[in-house]
PDB file of N, CA and C in Angstrom:
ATOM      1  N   UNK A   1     -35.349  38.537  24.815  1.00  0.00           N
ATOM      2  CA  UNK A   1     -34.406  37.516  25.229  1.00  0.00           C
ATOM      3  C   UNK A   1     -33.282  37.426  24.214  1.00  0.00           C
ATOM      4  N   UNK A   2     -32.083  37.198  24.839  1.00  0.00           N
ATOM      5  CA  UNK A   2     -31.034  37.067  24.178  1.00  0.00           C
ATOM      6  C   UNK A   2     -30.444  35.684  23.650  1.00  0.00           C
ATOM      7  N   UNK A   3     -30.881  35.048  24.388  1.00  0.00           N
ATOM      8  CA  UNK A   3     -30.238  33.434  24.764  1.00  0.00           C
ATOM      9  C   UNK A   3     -30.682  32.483  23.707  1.00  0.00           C
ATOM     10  N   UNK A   4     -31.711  33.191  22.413  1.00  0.00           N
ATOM     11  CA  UNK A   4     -32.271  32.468  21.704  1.00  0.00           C
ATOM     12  C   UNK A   4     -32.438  33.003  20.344  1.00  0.00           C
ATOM     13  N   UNK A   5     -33.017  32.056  19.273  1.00  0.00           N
ATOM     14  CA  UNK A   5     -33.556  32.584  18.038  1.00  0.00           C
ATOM     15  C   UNK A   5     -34.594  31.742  17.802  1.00  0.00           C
ATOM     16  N   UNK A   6     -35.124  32.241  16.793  1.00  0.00           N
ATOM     17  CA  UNK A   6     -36.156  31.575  16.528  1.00  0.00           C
ATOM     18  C   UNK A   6     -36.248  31.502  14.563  1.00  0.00           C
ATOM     19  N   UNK A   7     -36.068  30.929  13.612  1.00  0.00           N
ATOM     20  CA  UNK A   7     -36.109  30.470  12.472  1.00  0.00           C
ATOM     21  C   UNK A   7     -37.158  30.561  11.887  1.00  0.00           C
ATOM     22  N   UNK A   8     -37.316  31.049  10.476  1.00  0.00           N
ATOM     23  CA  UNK A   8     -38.796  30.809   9.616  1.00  0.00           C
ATOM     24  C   UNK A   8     -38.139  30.633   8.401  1.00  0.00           C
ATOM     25  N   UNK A   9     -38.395  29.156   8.148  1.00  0.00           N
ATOM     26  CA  UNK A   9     -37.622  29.165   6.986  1.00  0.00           C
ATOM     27  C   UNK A   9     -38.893  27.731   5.938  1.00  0.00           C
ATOM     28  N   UNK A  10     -38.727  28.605   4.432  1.00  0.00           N
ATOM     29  CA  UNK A  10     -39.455  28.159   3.693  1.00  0.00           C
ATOM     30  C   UNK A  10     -38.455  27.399   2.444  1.00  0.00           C
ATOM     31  N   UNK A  11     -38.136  26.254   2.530  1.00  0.00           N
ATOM     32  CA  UNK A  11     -37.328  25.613   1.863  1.00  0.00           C
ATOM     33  C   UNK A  11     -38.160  24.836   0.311  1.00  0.00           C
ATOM     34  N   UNK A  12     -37.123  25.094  -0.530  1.00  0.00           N
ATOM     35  CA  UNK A  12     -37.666  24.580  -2.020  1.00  0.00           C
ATOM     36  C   UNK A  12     -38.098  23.029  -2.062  1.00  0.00           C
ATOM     37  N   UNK A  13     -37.052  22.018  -0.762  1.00  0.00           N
ATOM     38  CA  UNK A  13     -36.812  20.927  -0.870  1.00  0.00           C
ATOM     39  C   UNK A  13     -36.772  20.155   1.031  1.00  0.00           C
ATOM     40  N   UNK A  14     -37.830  20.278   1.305  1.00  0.00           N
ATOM     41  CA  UNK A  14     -38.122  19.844   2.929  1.00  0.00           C
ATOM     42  C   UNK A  14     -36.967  18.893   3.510  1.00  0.00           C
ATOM     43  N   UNK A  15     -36.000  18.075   2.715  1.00  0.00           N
ATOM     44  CA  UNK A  15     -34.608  17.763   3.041  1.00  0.00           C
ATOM     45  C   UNK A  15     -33.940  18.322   3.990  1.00  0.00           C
ATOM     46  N   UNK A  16     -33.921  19.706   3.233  1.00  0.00           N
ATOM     47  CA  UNK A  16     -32.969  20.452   3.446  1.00  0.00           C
ATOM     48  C   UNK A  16     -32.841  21.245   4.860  1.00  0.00           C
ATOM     49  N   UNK A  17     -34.087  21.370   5.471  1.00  0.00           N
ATOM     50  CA  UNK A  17     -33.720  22.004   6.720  1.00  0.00           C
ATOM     51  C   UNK A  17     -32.706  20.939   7.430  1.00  0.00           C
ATOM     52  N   UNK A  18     -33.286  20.015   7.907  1.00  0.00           N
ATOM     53  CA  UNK A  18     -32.242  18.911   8.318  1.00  0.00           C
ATOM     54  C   UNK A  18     -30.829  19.176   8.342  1.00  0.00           C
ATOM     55  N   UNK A  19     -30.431  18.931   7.420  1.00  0.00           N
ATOM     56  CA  UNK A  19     -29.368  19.494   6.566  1.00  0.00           C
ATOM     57  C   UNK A  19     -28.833  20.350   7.053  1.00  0.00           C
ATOM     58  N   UNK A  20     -29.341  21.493   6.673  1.00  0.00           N
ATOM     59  CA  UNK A  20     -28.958  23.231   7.553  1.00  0.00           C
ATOM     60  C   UNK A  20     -28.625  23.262   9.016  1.00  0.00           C
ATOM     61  N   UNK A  21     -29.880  22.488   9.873  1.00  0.00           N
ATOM     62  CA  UNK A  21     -29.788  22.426  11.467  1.00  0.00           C
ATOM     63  C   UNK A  21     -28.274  22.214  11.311  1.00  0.00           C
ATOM     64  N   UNK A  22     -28.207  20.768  11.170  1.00  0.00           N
ATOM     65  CA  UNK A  22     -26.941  19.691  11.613  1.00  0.00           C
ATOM     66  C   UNK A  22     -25.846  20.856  11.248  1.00  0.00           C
ATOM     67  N   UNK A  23     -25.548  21.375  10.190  1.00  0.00           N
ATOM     68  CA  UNK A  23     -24.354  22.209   9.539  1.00  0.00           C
ATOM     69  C   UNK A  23     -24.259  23.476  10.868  1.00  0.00           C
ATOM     70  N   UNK A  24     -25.214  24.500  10.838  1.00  0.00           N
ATOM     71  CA  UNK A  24     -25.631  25.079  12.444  1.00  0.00           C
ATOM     72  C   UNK A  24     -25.285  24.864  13.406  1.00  0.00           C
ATOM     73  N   UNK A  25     -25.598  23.374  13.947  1.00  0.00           N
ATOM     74  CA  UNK A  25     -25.180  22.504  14.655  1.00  0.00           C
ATOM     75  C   UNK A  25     -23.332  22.228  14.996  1.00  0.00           C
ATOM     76  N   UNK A  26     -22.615  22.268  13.781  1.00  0.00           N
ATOM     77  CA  UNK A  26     -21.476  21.674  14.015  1.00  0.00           C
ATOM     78  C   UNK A  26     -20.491  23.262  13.266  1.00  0.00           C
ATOM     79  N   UNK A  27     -21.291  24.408  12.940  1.00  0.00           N
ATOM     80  CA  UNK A  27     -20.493  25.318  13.009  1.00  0.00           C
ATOM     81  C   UNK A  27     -20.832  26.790  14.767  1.00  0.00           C
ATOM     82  N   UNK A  28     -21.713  26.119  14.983  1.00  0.00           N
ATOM     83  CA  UNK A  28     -21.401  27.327  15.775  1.00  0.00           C
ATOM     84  C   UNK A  28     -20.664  27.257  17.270  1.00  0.00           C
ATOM     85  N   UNK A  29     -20.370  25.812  17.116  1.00  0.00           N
ATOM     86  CA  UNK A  29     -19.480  25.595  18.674  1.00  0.00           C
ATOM     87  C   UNK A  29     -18.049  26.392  17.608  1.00  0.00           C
ATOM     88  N   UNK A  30     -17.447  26.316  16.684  1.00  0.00           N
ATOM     89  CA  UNK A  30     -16.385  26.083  16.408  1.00  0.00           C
ATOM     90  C   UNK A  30     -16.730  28.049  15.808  1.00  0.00           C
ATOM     91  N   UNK A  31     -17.461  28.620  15.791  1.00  0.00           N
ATOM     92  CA  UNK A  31     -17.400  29.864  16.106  1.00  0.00           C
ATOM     93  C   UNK A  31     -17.357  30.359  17.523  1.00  0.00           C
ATOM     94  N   UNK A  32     -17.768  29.768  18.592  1.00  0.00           N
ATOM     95  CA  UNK A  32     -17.520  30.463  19.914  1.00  0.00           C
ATOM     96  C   UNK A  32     -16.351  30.001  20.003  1.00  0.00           C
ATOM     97  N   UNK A  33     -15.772  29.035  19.908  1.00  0.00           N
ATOM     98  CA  UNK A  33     -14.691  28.410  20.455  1.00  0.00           C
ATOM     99  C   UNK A  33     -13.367  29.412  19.514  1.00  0.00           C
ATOM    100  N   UNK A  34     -13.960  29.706  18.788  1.00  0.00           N
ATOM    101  CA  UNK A  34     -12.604  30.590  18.201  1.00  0.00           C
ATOM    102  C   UNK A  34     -12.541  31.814  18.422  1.00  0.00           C
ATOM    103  N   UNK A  35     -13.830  32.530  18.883  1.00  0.00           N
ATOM    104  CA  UNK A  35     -14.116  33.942  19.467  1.00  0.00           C
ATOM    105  C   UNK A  35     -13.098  34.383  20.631  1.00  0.00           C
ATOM    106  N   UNK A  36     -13.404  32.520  21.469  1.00  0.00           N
ATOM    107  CA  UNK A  36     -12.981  32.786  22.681  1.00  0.00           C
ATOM    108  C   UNK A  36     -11.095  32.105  22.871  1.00  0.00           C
ATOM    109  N   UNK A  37     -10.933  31.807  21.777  1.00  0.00           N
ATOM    110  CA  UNK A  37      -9.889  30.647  22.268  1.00  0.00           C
ATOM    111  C   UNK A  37      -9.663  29.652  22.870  1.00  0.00           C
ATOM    112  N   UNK A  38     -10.745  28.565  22.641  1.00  0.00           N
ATOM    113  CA  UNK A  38     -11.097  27.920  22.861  1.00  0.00           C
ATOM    114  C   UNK A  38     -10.925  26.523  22.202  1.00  0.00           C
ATOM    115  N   UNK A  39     -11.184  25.677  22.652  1.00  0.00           N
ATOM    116  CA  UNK A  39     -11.184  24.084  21.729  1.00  0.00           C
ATOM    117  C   UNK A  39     -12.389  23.089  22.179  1.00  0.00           C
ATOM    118  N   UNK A  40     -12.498  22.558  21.708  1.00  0.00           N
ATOM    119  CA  UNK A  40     -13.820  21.066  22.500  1.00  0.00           C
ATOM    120  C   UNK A  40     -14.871  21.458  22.432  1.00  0.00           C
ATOM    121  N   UNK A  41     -15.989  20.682  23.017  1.00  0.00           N
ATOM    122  CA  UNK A  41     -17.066  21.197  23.396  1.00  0.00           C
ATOM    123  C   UNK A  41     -17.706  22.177  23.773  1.00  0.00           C
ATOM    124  N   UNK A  42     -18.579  22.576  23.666  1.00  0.00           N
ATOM    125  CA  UNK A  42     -19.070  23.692  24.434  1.00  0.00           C
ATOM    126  C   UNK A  42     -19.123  23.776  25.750  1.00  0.00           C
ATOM    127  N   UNK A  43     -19.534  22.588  26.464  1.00  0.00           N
ATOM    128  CA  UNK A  43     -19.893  22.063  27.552  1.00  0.00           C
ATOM    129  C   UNK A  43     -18.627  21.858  28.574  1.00  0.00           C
ATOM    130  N   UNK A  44     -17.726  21.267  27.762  1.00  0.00           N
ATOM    131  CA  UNK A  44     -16.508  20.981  28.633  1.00  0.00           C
ATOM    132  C   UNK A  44     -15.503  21.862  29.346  1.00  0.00           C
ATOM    133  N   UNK A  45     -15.033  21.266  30.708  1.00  0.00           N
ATOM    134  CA  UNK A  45     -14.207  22.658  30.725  1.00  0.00           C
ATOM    135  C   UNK A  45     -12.173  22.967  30.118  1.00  0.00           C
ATOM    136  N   UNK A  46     -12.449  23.719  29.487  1.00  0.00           N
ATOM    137  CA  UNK A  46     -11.042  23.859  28.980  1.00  0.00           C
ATOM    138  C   UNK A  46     -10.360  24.562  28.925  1.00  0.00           C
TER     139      UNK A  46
END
């Protein structure tokens, strides 16, 4: 499957995944969106 990943991650400081998701989270719309030329949401249409 393409549509997915899956993570194994062994952190020094259990904080920190959190952390990582959210950052993940708020960089990879703003990598498709620049792939594609794009702006907004992922979801929205634009």
């Amino acid at each position: 499957m393409t549509n997915h990943l899956h993570l194994l991650l062994t952190p020094e400081n259990a904080e920190r995944v959190p952390q990582m998701l959210i950052s993940v989270g708020r960089r990879y719309p703003q990598s498709i969106n620049h792939g594609y030329g794009r702006t907004g949401t992922l979801w929205g249409v634009s």
